[in-house]
PDB file of N, CA and C in Angstrom:
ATOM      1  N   UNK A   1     116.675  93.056  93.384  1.00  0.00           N
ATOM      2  CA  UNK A   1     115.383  93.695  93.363  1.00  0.00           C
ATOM      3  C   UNK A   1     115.546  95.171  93.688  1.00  0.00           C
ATOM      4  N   UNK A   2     114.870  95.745  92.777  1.00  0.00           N
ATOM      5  CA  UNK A   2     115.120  97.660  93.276  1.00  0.00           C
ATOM      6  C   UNK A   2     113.367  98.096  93.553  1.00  0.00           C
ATOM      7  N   UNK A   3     113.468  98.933  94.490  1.00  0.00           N
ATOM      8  CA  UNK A   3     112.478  99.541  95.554  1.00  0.00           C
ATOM      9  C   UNK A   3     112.273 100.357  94.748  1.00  0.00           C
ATOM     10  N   UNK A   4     111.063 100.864  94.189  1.00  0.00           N
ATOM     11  CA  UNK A   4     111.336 102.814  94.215  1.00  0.00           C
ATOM     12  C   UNK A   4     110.312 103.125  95.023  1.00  0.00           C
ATOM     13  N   UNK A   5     110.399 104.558  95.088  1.00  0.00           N
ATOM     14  CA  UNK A   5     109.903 105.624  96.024  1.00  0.00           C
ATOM     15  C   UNK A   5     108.470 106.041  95.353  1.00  0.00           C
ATOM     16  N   UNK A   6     107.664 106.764  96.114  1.00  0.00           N
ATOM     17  CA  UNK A   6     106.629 106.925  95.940  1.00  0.00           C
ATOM     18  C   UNK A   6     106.377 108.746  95.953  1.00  0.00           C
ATOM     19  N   UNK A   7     105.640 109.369  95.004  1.00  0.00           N
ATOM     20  CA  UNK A   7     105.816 110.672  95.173  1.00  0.00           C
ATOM     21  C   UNK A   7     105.289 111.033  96.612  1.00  0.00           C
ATOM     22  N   UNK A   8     105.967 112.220  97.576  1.00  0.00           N
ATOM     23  CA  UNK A   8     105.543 112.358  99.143  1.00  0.00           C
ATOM     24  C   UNK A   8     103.862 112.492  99.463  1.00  0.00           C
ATOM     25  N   UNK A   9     103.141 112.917  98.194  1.00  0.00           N
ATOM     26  CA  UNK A   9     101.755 113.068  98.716  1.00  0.00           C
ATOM     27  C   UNK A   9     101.098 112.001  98.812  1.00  0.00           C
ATOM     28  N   UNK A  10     101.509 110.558  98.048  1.00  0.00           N
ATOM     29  CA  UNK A  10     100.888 109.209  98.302  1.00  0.00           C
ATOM     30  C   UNK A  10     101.618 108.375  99.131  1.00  0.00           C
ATOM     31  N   UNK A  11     102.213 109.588 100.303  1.00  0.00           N
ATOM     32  CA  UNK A  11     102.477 108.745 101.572  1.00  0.00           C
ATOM     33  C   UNK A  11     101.621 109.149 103.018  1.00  0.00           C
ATOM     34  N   UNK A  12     101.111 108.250 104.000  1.00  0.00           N
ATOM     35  CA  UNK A  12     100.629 108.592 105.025  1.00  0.00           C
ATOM     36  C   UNK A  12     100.579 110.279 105.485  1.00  0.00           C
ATOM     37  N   UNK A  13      99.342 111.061 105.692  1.00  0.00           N
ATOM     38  CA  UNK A  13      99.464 112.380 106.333  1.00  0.00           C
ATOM     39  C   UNK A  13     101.059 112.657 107.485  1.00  0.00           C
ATOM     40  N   UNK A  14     100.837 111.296 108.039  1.00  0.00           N
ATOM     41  CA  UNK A  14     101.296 111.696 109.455  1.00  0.00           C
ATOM     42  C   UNK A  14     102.775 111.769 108.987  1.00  0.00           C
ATOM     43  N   UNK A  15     103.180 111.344 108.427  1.00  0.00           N
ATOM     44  CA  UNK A  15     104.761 111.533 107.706  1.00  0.00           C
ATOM     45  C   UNK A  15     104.818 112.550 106.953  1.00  0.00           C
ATOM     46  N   UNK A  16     104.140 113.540 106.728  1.00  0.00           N
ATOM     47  CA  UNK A  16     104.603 114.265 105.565  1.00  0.00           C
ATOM     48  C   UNK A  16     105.611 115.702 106.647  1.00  0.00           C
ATOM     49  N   UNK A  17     105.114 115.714 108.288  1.00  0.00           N
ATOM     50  CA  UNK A  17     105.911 116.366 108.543  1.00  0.00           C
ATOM     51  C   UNK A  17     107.323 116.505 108.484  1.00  0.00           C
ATOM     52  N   UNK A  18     107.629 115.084 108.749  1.00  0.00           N
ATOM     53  CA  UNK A  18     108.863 114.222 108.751  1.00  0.00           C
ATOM     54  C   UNK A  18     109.750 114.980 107.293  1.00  0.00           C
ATOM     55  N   UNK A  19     109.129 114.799 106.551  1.00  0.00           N
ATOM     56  CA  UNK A  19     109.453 115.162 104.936  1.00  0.00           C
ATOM     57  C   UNK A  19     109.810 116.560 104.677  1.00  0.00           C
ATOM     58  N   UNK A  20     108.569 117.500 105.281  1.00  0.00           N
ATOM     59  CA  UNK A  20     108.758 118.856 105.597  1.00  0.00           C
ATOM     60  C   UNK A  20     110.149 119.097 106.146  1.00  0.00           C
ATOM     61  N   UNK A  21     110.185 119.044 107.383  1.00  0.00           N
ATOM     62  CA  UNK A  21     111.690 119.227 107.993  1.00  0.00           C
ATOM     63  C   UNK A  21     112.822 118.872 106.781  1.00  0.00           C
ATOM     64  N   UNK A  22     112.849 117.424 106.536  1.00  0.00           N
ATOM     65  CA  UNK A  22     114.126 116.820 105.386  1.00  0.00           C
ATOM     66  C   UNK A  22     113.674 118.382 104.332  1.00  0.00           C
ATOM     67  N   UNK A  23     113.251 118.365 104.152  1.00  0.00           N
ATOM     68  CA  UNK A  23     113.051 119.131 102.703  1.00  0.00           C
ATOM     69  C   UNK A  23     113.479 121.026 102.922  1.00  0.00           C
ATOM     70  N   UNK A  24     113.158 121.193 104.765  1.00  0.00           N
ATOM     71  CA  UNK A  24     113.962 122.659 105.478  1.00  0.00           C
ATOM     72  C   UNK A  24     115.372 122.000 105.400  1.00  0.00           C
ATOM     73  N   UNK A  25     115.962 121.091 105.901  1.00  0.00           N
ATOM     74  CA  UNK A  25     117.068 120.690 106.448  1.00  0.00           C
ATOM     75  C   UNK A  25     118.042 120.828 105.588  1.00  0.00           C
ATOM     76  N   UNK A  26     117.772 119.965 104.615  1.00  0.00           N
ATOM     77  CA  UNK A  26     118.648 119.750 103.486  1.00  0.00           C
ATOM     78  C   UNK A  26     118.243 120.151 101.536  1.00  0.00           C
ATOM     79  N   UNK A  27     117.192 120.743 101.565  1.00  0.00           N
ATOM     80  CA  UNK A  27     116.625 121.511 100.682  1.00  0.00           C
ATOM     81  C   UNK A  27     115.917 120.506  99.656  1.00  0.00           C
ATOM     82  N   UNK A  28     115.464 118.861 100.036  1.00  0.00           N
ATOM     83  CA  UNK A  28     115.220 118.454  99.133  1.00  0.00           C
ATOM     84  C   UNK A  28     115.086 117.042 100.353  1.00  0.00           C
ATOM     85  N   UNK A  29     113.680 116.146  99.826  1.00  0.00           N
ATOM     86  CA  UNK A  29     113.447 114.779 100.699  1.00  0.00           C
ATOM     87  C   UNK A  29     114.359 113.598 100.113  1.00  0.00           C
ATOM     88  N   UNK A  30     114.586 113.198 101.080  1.00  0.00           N
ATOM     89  CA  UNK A  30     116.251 112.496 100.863  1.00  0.00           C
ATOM     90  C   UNK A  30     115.611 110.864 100.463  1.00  0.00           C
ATOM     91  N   UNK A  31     115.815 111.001  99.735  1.00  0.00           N
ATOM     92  CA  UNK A  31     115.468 109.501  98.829  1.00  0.00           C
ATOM     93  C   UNK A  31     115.382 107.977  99.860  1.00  0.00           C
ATOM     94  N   UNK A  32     116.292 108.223 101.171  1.00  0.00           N
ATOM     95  CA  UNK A  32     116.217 106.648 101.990  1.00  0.00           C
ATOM     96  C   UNK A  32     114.831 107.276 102.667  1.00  0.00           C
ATOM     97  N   UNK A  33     114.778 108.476 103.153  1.00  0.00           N
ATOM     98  CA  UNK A  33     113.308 108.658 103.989  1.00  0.00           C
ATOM     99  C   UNK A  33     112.380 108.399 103.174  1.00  0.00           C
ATOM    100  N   UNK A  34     112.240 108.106 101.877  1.00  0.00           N
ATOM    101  CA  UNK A  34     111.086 107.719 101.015  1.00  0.00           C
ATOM    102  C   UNK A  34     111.162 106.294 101.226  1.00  0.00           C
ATOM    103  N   UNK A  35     111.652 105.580 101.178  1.00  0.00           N
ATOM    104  CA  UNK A  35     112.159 104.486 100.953  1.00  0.00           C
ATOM    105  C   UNK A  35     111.552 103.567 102.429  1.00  0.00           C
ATOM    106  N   UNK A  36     112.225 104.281 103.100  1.00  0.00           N
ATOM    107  CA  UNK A  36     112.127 103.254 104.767  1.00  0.00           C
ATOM    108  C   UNK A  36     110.545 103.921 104.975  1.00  0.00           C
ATOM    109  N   UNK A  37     109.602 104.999 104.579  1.00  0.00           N
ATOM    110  CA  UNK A  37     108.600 105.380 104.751  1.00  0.00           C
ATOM    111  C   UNK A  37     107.524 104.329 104.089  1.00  0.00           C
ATOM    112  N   UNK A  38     107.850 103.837 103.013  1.00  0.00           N
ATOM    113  CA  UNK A  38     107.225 102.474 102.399  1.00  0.00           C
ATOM    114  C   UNK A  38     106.423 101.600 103.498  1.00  0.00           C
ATOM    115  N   UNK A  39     106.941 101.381 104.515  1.00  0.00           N
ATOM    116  CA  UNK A  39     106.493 100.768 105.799  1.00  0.00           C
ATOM    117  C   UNK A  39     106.307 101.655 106.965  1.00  0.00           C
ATOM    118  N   UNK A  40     104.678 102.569 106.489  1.00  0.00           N
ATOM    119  CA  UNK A  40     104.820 103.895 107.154  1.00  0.00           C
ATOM    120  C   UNK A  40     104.404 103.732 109.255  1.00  0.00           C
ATOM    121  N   UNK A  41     103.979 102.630 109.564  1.00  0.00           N
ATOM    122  CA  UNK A  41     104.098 102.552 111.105  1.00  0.00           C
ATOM    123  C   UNK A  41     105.529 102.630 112.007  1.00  0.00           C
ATOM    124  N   UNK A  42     106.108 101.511 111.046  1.00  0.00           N
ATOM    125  CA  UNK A  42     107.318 101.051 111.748  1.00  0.00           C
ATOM    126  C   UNK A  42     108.146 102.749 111.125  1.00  0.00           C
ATOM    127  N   UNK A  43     108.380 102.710 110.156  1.00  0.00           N
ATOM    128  CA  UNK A  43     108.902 104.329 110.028  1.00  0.00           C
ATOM    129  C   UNK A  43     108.825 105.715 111.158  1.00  0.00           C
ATOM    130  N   UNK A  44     107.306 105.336 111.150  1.00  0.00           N
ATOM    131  CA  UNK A  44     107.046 106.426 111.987  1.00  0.00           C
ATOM    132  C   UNK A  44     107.595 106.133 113.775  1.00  0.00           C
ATOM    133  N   UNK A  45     107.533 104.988 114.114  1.00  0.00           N
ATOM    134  CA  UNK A  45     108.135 104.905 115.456  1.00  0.00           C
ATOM    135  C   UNK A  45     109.316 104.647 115.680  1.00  0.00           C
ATOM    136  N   UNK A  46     110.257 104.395 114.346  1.00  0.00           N
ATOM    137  CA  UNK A  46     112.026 104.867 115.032  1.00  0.00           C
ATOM    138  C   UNK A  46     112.277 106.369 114.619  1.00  0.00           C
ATOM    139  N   UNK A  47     111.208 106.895 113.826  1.00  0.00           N
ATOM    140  CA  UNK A  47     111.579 108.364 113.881  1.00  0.00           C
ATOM    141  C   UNK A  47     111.409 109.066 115.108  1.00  0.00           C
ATOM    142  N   UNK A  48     110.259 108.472 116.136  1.00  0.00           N
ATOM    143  CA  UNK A  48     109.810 109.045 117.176  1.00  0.00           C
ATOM    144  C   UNK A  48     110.834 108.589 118.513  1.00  0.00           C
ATOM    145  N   UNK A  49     111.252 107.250 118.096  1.00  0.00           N
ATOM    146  CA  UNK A  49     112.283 106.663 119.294  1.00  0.00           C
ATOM    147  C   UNK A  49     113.302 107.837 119.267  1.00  0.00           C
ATOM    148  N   UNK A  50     113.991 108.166 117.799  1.00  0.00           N
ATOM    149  CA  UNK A  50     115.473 108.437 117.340  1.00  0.00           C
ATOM    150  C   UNK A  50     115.198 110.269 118.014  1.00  0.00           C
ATOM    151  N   UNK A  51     113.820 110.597 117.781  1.00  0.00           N
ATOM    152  CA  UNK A  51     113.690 112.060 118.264  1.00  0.00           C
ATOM    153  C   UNK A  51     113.543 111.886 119.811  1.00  0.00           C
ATOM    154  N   UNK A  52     113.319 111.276 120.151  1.00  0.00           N
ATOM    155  CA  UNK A  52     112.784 111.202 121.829  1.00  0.00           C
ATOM    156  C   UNK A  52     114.364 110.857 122.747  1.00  0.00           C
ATOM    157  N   UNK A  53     115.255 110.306 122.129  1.00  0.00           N
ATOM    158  CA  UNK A  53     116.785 110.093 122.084  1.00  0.00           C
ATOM    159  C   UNK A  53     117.698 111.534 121.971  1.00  0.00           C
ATOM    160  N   UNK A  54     116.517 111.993 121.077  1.00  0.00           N
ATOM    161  CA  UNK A  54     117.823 112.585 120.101  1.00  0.00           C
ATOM    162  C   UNK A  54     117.763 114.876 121.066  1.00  0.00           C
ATOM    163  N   UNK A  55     116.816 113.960 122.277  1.00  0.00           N
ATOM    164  CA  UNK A  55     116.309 115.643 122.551  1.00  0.00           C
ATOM    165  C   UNK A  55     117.119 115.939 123.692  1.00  0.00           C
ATOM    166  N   UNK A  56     117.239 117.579 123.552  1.00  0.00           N
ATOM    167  CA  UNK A  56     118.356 118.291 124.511  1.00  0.00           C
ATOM    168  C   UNK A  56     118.292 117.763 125.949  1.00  0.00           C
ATOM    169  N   UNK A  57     117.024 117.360 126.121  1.00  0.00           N
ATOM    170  CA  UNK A  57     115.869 117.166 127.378  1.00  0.00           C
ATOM    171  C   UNK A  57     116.674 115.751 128.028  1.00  0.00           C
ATOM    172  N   UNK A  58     117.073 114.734 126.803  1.00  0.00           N
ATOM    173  CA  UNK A  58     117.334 113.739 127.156  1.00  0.00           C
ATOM    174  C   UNK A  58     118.446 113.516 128.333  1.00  0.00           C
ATOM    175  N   UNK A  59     118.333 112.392 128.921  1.00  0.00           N
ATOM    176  CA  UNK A  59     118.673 112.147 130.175  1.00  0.00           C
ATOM    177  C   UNK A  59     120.367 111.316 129.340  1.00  0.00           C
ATOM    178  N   UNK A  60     120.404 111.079 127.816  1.00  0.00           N
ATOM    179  CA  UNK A  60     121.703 110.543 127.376  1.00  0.00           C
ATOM    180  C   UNK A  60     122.773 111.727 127.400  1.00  0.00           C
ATOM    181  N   UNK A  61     124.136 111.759 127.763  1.00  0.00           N
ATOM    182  CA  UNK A  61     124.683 112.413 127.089  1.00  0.00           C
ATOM    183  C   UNK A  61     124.780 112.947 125.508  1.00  0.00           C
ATOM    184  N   UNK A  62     125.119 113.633 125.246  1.00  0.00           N
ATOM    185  CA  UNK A  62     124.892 113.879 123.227  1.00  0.00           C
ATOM    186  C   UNK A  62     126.432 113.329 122.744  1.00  0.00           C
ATOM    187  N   UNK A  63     127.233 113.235 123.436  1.00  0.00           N
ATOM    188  CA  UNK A  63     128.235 112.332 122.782  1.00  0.00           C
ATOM    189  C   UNK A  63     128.250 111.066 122.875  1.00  0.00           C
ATOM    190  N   UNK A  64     127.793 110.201 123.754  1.00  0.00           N
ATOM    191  CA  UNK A  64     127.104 108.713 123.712  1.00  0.00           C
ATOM    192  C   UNK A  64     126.185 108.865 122.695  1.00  0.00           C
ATOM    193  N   UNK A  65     125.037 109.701 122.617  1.00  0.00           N
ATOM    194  CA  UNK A  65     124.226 109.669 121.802  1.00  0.00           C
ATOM    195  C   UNK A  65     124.099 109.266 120.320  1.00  0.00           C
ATOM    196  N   UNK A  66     125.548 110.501 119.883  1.00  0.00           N
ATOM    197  CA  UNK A  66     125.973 110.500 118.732  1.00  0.00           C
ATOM    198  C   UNK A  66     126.467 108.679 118.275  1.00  0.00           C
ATOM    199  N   UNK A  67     127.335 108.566 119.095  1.00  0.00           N
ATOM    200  CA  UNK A  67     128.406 107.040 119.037  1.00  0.00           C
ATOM    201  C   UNK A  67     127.150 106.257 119.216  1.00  0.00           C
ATOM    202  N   UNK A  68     126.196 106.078 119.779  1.00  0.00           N
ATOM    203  CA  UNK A  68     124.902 105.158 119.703  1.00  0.00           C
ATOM    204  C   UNK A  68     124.657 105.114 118.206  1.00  0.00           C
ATOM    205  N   UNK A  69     124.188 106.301 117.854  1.00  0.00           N
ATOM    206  CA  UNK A  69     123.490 106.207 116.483  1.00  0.00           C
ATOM    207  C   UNK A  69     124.420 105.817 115.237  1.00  0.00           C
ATOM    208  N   UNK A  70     125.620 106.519 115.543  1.00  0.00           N
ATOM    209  CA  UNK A  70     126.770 105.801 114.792  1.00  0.00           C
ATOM    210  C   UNK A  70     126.913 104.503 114.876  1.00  0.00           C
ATOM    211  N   UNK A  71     127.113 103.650 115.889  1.00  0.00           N
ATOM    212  CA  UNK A  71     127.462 102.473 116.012  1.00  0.00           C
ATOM    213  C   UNK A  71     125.976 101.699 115.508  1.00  0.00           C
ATOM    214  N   UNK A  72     124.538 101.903 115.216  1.00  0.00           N
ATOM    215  CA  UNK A  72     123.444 101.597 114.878  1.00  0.00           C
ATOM    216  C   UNK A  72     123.712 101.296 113.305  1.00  0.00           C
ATOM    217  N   UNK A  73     124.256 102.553 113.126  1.00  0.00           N
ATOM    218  CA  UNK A  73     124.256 102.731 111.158  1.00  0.00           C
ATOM    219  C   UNK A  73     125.107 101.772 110.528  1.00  0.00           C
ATOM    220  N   UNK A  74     126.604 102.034 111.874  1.00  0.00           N
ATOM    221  CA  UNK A  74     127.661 100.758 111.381  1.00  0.00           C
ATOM    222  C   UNK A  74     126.579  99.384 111.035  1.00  0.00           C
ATOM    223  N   UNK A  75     126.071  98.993 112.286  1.00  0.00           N
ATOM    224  CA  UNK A  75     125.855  97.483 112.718  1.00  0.00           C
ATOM    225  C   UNK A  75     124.665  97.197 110.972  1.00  0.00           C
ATOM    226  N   UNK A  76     123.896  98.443 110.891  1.00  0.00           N
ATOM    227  CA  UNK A  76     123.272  97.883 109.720  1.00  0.00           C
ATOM    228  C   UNK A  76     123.851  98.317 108.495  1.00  0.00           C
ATOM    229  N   UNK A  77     125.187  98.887 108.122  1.00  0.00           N
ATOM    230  CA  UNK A  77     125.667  98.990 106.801  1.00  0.00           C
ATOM    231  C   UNK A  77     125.060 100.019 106.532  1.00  0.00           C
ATOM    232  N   UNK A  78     124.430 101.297 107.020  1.00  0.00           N
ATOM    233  CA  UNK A  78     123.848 102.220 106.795  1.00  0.00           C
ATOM    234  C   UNK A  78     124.937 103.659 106.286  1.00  0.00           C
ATOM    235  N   UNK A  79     125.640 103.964 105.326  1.00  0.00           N
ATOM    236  CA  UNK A  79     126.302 104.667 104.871  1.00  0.00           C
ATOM    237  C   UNK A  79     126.131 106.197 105.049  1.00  0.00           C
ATOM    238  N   UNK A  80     124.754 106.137 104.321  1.00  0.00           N
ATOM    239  CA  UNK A  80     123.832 106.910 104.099  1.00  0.00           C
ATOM    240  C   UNK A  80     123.842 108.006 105.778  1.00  0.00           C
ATOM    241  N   UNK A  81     123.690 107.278 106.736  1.00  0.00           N
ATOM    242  CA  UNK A  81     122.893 107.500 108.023  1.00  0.00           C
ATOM    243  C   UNK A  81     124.194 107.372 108.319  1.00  0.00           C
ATOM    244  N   UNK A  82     125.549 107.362 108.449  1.00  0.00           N
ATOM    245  CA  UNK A  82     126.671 107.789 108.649  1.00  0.00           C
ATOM    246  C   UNK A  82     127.319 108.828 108.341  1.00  0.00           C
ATOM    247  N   UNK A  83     127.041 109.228 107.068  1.00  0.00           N
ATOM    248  CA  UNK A  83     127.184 110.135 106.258  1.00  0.00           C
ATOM    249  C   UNK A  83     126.437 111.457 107.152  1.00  0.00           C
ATOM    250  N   UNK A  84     124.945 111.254 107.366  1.00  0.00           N
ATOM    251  CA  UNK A  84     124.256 112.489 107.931  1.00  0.00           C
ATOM    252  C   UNK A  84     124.561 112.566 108.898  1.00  0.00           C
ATOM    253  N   UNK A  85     124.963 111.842 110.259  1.00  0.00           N
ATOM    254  CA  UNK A  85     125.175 111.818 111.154  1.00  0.00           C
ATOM    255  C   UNK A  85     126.600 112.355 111.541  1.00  0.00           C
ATOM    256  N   UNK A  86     127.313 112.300 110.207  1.00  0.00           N
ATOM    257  CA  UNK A  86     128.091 113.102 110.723  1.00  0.00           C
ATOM    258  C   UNK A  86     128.640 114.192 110.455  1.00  0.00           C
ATOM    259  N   UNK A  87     127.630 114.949 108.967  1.00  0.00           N
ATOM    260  CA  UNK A  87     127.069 116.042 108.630  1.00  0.00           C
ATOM    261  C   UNK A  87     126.374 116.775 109.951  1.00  0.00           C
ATOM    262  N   UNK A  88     125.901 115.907 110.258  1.00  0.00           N
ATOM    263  CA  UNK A  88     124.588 117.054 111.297  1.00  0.00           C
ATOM    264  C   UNK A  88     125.532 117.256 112.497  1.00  0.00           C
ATOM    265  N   UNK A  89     126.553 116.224 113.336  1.00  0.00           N
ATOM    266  CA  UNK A  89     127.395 116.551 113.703  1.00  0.00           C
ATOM    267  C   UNK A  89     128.520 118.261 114.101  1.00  0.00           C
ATOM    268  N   UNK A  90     128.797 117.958 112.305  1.00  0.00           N
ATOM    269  CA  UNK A  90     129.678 119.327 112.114  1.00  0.00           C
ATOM    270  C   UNK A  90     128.982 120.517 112.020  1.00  0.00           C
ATOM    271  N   UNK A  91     127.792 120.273 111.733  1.00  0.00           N
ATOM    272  CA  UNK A  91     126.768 121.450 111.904  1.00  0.00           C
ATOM    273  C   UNK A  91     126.704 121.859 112.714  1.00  0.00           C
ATOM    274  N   UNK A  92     126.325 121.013 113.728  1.00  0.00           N
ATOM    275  CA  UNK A  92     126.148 121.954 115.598  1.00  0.00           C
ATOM    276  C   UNK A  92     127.234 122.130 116.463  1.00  0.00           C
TER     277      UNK A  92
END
């Protein structure tokens, strides 16, 4: 069975920030954030977990952090989210 994506304006308001950023970040909305946005609640609250994790503020180290989210992407076959993670990585 294949999913497709939905153009970003016939998705929930509250996500389109989400999209904004992908679209500063990497110059273009990355086809799995369309995708996992399909189910725009649950979307919206591991984006908010993964940012609330993912902040300088946080009480995690950022190298546990990283190996958390890595070891997340492993456990679900997430390539994709391996791939960025360790793009965004070499970035900072």
């Amino acid at each position: 069975m294949r999913v497709n994506d939905k153009p970003v304006d016939q998705y929930p308001w509250y996500l389109r920030p989400f999209f904004w950023n992908q679209k500063r970040k990497y110059g273009q909305v990355l086809k799995p954030g369309l995708l996992w946005a399909r189910v725009p609640k649950l979307f919206a609250a591991v984006a908010i977990l993964y940012g609330v994790l993912d902040r300088r503020s946080s009480p995690i180290d950022p190298v546990l952090r990283s190996l958390i989210t890595v070891r997340v992407s492993q456990i679900n076959w997430c390539l994709f989210c391996i791939d960025i993670l360790r793009k965004a990585r070499m970035a900072s």
